[in-house]
Protein backbone atom coordinates (compact mmCIF):
# COMPACT_ATOMS: atom_id res chain seq x y z
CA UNK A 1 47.15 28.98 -78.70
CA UNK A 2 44.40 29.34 -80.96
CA UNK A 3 42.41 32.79 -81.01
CA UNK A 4 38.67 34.01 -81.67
CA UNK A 5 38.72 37.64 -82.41
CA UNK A 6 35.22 39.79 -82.40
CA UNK A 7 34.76 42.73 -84.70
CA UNK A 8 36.16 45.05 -82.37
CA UNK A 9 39.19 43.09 -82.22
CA UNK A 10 38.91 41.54 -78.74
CA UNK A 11 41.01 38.99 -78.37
CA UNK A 12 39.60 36.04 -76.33
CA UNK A 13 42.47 33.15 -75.69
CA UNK A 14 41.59 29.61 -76.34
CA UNK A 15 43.95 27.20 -75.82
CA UNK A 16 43.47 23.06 -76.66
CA UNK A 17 46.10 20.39 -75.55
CA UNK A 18 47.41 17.79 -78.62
CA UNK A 19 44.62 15.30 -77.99
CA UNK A 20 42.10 18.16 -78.30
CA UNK A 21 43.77 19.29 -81.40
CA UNK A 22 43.42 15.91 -82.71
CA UNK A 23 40.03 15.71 -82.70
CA UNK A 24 39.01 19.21 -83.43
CA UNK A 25 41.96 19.15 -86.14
CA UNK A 26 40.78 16.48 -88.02
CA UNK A 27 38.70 16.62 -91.33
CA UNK A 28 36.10 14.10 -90.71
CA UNK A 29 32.63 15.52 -90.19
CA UNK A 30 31.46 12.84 -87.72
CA UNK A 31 33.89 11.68 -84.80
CA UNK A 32 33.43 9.69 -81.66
CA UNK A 33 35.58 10.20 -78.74
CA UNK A 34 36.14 7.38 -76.24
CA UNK A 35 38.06 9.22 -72.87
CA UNK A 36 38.47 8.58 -70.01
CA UNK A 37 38.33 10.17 -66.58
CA UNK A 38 39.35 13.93 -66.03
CA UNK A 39 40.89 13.87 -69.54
CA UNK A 40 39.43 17.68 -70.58
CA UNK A 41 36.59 16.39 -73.98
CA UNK A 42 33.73 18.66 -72.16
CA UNK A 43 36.35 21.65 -71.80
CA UNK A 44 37.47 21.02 -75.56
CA UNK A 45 33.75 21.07 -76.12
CA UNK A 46 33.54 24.40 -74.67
CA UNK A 47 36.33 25.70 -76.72
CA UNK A 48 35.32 24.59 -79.82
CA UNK A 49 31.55 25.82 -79.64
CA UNK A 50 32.29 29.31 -79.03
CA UNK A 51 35.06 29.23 -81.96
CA UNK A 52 32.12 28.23 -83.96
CA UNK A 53 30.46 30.80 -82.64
CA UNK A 54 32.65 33.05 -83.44
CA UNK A 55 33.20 32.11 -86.94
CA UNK A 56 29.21 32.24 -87.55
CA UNK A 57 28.47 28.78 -87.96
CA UNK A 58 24.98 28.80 -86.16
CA UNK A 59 22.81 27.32 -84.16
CA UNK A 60 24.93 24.42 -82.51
CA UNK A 61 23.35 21.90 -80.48
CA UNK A 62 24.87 20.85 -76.97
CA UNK A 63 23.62 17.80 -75.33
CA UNK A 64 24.04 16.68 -71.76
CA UNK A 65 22.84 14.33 -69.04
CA UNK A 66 20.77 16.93 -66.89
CA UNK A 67 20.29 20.25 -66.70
CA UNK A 68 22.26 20.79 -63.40
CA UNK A 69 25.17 19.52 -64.94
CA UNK A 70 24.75 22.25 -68.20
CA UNK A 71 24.43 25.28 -65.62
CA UNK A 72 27.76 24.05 -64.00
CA UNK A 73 29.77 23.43 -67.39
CA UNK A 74 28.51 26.90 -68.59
CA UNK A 75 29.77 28.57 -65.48
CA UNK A 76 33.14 26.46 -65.58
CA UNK A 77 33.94 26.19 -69.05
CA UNK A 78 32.58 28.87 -70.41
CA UNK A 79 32.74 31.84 -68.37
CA UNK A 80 36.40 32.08 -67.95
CA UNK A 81 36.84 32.23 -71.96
CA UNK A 82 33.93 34.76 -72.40
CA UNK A 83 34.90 37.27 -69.57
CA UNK A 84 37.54 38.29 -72.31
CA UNK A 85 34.16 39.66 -74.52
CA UNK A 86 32.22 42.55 -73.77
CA UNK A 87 28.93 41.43 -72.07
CA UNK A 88 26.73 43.18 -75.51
CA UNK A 89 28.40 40.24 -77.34
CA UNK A 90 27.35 37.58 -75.80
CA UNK A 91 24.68 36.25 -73.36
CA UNK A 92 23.31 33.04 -71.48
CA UNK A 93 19.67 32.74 -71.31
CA UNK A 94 19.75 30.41 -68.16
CA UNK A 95 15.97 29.43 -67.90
CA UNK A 96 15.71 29.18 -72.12
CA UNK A 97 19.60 27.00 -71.74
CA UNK A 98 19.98 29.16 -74.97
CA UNK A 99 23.94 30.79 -75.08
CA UNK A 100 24.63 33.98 -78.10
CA UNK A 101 27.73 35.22 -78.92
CA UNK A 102 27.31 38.24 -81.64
CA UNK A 103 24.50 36.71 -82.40
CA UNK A 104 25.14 32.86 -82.90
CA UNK A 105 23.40 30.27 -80.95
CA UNK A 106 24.16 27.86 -78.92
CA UNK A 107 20.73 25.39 -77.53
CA UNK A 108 22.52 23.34 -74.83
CA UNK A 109 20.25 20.42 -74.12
CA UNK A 110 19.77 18.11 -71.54
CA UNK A 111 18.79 14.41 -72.92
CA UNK A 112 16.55 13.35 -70.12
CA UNK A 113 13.48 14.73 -72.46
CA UNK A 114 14.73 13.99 -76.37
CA UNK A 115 11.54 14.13 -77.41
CA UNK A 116 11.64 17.97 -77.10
CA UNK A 117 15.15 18.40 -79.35
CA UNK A 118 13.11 17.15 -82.36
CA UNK A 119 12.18 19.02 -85.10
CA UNK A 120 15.55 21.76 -85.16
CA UNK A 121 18.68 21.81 -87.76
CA UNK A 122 21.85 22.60 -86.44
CA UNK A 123 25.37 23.25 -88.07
CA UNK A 124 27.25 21.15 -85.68
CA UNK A 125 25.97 18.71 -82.47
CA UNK A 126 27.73 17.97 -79.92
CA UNK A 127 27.27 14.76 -78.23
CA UNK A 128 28.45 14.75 -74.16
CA UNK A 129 28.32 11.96 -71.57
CA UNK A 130 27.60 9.59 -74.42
CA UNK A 131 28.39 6.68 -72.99
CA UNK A 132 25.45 7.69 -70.29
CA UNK A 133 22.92 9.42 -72.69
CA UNK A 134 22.96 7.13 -75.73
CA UNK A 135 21.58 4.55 -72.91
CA UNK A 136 18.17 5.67 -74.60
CA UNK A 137 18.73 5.62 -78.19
CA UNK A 138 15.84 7.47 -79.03
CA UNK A 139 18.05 10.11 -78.32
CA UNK A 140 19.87 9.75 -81.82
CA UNK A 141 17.64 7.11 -84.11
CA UNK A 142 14.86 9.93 -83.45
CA UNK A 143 16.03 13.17 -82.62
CA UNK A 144 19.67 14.12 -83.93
CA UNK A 145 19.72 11.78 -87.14
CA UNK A 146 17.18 13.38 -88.34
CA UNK A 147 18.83 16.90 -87.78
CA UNK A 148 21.81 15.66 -89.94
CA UNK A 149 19.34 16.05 -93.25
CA UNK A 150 19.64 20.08 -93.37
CA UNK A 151 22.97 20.81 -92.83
CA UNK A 152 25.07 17.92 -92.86
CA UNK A 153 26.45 19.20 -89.47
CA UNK A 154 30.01 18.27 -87.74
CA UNK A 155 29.09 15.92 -85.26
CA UNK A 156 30.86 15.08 -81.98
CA UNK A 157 29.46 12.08 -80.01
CA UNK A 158 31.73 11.54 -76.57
CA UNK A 159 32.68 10.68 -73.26
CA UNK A 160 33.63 7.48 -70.91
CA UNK A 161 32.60 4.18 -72.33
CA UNK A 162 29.57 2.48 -69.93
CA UNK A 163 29.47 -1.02 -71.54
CA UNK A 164 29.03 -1.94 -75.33
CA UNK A 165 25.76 -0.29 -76.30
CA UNK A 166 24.87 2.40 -78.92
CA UNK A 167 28.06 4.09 -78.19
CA UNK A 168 30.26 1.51 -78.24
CA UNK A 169 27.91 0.73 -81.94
CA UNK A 170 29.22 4.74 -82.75
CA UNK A 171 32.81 3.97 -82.26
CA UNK A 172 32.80 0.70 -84.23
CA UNK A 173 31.49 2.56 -87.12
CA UNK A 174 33.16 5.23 -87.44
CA UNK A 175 36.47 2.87 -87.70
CA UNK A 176 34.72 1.74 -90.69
CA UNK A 177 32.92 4.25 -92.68
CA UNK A 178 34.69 7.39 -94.42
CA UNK A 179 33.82 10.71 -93.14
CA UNK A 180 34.18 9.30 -89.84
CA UNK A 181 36.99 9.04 -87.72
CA UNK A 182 37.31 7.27 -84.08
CA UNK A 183 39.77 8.79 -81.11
CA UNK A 184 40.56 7.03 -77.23
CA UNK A 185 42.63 8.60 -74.71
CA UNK A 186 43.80 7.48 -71.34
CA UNK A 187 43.03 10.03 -68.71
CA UNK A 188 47.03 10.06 -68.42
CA UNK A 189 47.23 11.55 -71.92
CA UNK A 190 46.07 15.02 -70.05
CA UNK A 191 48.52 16.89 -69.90
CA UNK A 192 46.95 19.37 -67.90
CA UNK A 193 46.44 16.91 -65.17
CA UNK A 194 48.66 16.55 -62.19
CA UNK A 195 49.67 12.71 -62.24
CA UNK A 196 49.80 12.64 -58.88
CA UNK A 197 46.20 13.48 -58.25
CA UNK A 198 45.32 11.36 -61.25
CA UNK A 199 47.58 7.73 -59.36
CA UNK A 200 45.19 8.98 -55.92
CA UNK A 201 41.59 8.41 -58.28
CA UNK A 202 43.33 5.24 -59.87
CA UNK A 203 43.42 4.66 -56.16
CA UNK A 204 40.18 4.83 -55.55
CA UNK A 205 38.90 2.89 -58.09
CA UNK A 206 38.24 -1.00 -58.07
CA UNK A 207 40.77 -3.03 -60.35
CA UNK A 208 37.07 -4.64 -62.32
CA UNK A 209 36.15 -0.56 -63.37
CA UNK A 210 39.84 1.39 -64.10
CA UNK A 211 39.96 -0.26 -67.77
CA UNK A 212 36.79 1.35 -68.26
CA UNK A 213 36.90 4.69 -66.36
CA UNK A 214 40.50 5.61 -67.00
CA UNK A 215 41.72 3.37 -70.17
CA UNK A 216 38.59 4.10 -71.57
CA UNK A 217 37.97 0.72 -72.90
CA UNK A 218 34.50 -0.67 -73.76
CA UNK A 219 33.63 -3.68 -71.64
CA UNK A 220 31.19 -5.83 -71.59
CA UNK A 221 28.58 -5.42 -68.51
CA UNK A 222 30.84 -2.46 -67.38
CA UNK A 223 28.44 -0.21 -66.61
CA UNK A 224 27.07 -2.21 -63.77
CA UNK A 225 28.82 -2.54 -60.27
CA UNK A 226 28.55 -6.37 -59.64
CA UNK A 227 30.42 -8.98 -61.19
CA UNK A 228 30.21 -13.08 -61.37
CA UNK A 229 26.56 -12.56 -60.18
CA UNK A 230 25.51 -14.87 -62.35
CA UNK A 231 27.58 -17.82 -61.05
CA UNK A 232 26.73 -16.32 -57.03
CA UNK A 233 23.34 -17.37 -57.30
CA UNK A 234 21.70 -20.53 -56.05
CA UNK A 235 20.88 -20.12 -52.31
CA UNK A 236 17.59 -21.48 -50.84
CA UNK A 237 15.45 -20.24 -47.95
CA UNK A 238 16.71 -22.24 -44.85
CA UNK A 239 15.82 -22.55 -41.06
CA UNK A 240 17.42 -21.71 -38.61
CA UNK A 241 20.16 -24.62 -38.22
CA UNK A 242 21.74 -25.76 -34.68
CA UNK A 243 25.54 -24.87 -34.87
CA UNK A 244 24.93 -22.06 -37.33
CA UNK A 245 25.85 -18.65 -36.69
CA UNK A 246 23.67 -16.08 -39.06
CA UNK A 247 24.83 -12.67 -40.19
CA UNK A 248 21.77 -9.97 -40.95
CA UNK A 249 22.10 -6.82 -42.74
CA UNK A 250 18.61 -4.20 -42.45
CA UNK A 251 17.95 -1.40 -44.33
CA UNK A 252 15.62 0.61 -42.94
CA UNK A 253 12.40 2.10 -45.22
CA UNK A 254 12.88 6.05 -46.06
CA UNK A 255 9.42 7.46 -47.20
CA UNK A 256 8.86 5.45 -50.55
CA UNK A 257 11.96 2.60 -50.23
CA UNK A 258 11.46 -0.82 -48.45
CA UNK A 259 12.50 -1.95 -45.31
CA UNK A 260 14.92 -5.15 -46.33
CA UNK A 261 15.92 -7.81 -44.02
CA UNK A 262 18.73 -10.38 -45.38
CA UNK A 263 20.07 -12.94 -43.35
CA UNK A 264 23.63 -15.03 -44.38
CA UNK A 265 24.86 -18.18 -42.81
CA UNK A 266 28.48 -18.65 -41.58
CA UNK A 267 29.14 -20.17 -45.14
CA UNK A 268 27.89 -16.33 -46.97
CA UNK A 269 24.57 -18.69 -48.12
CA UNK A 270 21.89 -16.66 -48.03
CA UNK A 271 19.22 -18.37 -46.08
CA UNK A 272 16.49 -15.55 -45.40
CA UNK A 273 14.66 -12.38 -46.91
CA UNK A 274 11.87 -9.71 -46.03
CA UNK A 275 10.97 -6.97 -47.37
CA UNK A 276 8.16 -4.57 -46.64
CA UNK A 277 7.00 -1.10 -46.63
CA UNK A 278 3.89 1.17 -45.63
CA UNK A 279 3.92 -0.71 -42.59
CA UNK A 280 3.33 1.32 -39.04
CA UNK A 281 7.70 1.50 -37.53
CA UNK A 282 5.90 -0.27 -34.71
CA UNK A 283 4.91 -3.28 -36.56
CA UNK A 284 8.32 -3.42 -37.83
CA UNK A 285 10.14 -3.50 -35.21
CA UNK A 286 8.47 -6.54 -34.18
CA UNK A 287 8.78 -8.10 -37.60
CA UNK A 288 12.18 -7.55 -37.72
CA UNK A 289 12.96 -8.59 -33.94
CA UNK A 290 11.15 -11.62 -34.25
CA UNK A 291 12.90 -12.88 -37.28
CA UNK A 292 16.40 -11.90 -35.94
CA UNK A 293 15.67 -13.52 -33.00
CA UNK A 294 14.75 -16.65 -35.00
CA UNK A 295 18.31 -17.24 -35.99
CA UNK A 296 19.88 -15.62 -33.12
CA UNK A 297 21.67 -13.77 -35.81
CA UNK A 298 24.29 -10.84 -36.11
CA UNK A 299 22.42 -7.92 -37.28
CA UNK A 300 23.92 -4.87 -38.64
CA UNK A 301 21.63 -2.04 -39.38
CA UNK A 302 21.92 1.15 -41.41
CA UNK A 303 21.66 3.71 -38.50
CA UNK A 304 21.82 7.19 -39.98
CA UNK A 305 18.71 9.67 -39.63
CA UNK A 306 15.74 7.61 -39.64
CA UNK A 307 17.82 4.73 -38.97
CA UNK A 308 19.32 5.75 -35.35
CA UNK A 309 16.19 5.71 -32.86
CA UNK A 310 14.93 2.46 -34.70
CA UNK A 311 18.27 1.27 -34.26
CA UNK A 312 17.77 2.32 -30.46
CA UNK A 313 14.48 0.27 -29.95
CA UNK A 314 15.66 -3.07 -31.76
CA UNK A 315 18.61 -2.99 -29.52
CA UNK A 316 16.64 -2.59 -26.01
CA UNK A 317 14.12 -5.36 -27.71
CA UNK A 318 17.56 -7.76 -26.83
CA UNK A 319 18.94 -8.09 -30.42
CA UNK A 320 22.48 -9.12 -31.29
CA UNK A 321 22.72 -5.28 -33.17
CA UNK A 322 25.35 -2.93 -34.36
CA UNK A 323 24.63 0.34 -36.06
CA UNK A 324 26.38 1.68 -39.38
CA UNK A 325 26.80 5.05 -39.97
CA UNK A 326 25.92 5.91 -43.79
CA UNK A 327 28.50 8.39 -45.00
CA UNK A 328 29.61 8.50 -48.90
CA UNK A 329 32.96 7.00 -47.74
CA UNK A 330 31.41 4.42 -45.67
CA UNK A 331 28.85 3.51 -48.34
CA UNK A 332 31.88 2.82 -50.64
CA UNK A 333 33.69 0.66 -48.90
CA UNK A 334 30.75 -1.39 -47.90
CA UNK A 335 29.53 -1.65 -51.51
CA UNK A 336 33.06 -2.55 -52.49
CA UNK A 337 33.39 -5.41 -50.06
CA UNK A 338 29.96 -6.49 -51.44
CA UNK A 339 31.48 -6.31 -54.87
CA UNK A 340 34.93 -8.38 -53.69
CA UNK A 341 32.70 -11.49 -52.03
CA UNK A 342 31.02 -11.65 -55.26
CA UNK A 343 34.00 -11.54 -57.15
CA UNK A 344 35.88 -14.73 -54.96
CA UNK A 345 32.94 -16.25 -54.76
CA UNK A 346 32.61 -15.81 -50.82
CA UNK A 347 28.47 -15.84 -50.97
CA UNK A 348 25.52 -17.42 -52.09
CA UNK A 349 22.20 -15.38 -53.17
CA UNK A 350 18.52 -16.22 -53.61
CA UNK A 351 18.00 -16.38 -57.54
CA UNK A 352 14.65 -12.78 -56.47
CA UNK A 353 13.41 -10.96 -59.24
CA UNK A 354 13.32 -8.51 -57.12
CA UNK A 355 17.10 -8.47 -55.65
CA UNK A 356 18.60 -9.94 -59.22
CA UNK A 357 17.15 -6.32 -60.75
CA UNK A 358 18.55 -4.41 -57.93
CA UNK A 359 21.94 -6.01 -58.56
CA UNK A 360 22.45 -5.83 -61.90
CA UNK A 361 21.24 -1.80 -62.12
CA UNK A 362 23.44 -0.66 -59.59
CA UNK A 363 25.46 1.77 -60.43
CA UNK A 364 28.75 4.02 -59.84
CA UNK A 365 29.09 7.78 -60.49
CA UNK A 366 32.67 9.61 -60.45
CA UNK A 367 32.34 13.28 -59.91
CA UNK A 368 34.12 16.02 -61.56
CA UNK A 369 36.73 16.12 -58.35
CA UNK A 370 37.67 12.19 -58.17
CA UNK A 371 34.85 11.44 -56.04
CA UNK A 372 33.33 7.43 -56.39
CA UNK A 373 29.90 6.98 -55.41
CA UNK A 374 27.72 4.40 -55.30
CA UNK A 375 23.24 3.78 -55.68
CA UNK A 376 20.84 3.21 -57.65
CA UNK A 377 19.64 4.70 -60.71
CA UNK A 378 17.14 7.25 -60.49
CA UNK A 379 13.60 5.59 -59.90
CA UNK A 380 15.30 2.57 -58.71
CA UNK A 381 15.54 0.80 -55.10
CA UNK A 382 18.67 0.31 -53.39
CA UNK A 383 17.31 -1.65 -50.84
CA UNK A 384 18.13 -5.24 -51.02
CA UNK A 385 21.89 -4.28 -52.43
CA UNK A 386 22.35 -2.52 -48.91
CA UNK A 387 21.13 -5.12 -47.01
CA UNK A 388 22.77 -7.60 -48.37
CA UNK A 389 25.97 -5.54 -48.14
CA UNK A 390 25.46 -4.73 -44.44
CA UNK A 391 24.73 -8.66 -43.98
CA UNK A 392 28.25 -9.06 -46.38
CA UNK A 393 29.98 -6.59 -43.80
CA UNK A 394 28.47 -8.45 -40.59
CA UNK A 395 29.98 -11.66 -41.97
CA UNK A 396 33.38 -10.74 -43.50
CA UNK A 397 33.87 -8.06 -40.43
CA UNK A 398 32.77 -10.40 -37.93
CA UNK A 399 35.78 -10.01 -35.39
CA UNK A 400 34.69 -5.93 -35.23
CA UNK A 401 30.87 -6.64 -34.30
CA UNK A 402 29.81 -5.45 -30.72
CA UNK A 403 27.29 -8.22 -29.14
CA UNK A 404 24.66 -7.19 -26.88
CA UNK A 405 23.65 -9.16 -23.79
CA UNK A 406 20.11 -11.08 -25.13
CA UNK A 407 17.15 -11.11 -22.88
């Protein structure tokens, strides 16, 4: 147990498990950590920035993905160390993200807005989420390289792997070039973390995304949800054949989205798509009921909120209709049976701009507590991925579909 000590001789207890005290052990002034899951870097983080602190080497930089997430670290990571200080020696300036301790600084950053980290020196930077935030690498190229010219700071760039990009660039180097030093841990190398409730995540977690999110190896187009997309495509637009039976998925338009309409033959060929929006719910109802209709199809329809009454009217307008429930748990395992008919081949897709994009940004999220979830990024549409996974469900579930009676 390591301990920071202010000048009143407070004793505040901070304690690091070995693969911590690797990293923080080591000489080399630039390291990049590749973890995985729940393994304790952004805790170690915490640790280590208020023993600089401490020590007086000031300001540090902290950067993050958004500023929710900083508030939250701050009141998990860092609170329970610093209730061991007198409040007059230290302080977080919430609104300014700005955290003192006797009078060293701490600027804890989120890197949605890099632009606005420019022009500071710091004495050490610490890099979080960086298989997320080095995404845009303006983040270091323009603001934290040039921070490096003042100081020569200790730099710390880490956090799960999310494909082979700038990070992945990061770890390669500093295998290579002295004065850096590369680290990967398994989120089993915690020690602090009950195996058990580690095994239930592992669990959770598709076979295509554990090397990634708990071996913490880079891999190539990991950081998107879809696999053997590529070799899925090829589908044409088809009528309505006799002897077919069609499977529709419908995701229903929420303020700025699109209301998307995918229709799947017996085979998992896709043979139909609409997709609209800013159009009156009356207008598409009849849009949607006339081209279900069309191929007598199966139609499964998102029916949460919004969803339910529409739901309602299509099925009194004599569709073939079942209604799914949107819930976190139910969104996963329809995305994941998306993601398994890709991966055995088991469908067929039109070669859209429009859905091909969708596809390929779609992404995953793990919370702090084990928790998988599933959309699209921020400014994105989800739209045509949840259609075509309700159409997916409709077709591989086909044995648990309710008919209706047509009129």
């Amino acid at each position: 147990m390591n301990q920071a000590q202010a000048s009143e001789q407070v004793t505040v207890p901070i304690r690091y498990h070995s693969g911590q005290e690797k990293i923080f052990g080591f000489p080399a002034k630039k390291k990049v950590i590749a973890k995985g899951r729940r393994w304790g870097l952004t805790k170690g983080y915490a640790n280590r920035a208020i023993e600089y602190l401490f020590d007086g080497v000031s300001p540090g930089l902290w950067v993050d993905t958004v500023n929710s997430n900083i508030d939250r670290y701050v009141e998990r990571y860092f609170y329970p160390v610093l209730k061991y200080l007198p409040s007059k020696h230290w302080e977080w300036r919430q609104q300014r993200k700005e955290l003192t301790i006797l009078g060293h600084k701490l600027d804890i950053r989120s890197a949605d807005r890099p632009e606005l980290i420019e022009g500071f020196a710091y004495k050490f930077i610490m890099l979080n989420e960086a298989g997320i935030i080095l995404r845009n690498e303006y983040l270091w190229h323009n603001a934290i390289l040039p921070m490096t010219l003042d100081f020569n700071p200790d730099i710390y760039v880490g956090g799960t792997p999310k494909g082979k990009g700038l990070f992945y660039e990061l770890y390669i180097k500093a295998q290579e070039t002295p004065g850096w030093k590369e680290f990967r841990f398994s989120s089993f190398d915690n020690p602090y973390l009950d195996k058990k409730e580690l095994q239930n995540l592992v669990d959770e977690i598709p076979t295509s995304i554990q090397s990634q999110e708990i071996h913490a190896e880079f891999m190539e187009d990991s950081s998107t949800v879809f696999r053997n997309v590529e070799n899925s495509k090829g589908a044409q637009a088809e009528t309505p054949q006799p002897g077919k039976i069609y499977y529709a998925g419908l995701d229903l338009a929420r303020l700025k989205d699109f209301t998307v309409l995918i229709i799947l033959d017996q085979a998992g060929r896709q043979v139909f798509m609409d997709r609209f929006n800013i159009i009156d719910w009356a207008v598409q109802k009849v849009r949607i009921a006339e081209s279900a209709k069309k191929y007598k199809a199966r139609l499964l329809v998102d029916s949460t909120g919004v969803g339910d009454p529409i739901f309602e009217d299509l099925r009194r307008m004599g569709l073939n209709i079942e209604g799914y429930k949107f819930s976190n748990e139910s969104k996963k395992q329809l995305v994941q049976a998306l993601m398994m008919s890709f991966e055995l081949g088991k469908i067929r897709i039109f070669d859209d701009p429009v859905l091909m994009n969708e596809i390929n940004v779609f992404e995953y999220d793990i919370t702090s507590s084990g928790l998988i979830s599933y959309s699209a990024p921020e400014r994105y549409h989800d739209d045509c991925v949840m259609a075509l996974a309700l159409a997916n469900w409709s077709l591989q579930n086909q044995h648990q579909v309710r008919a209706w009676s047509l009129t």
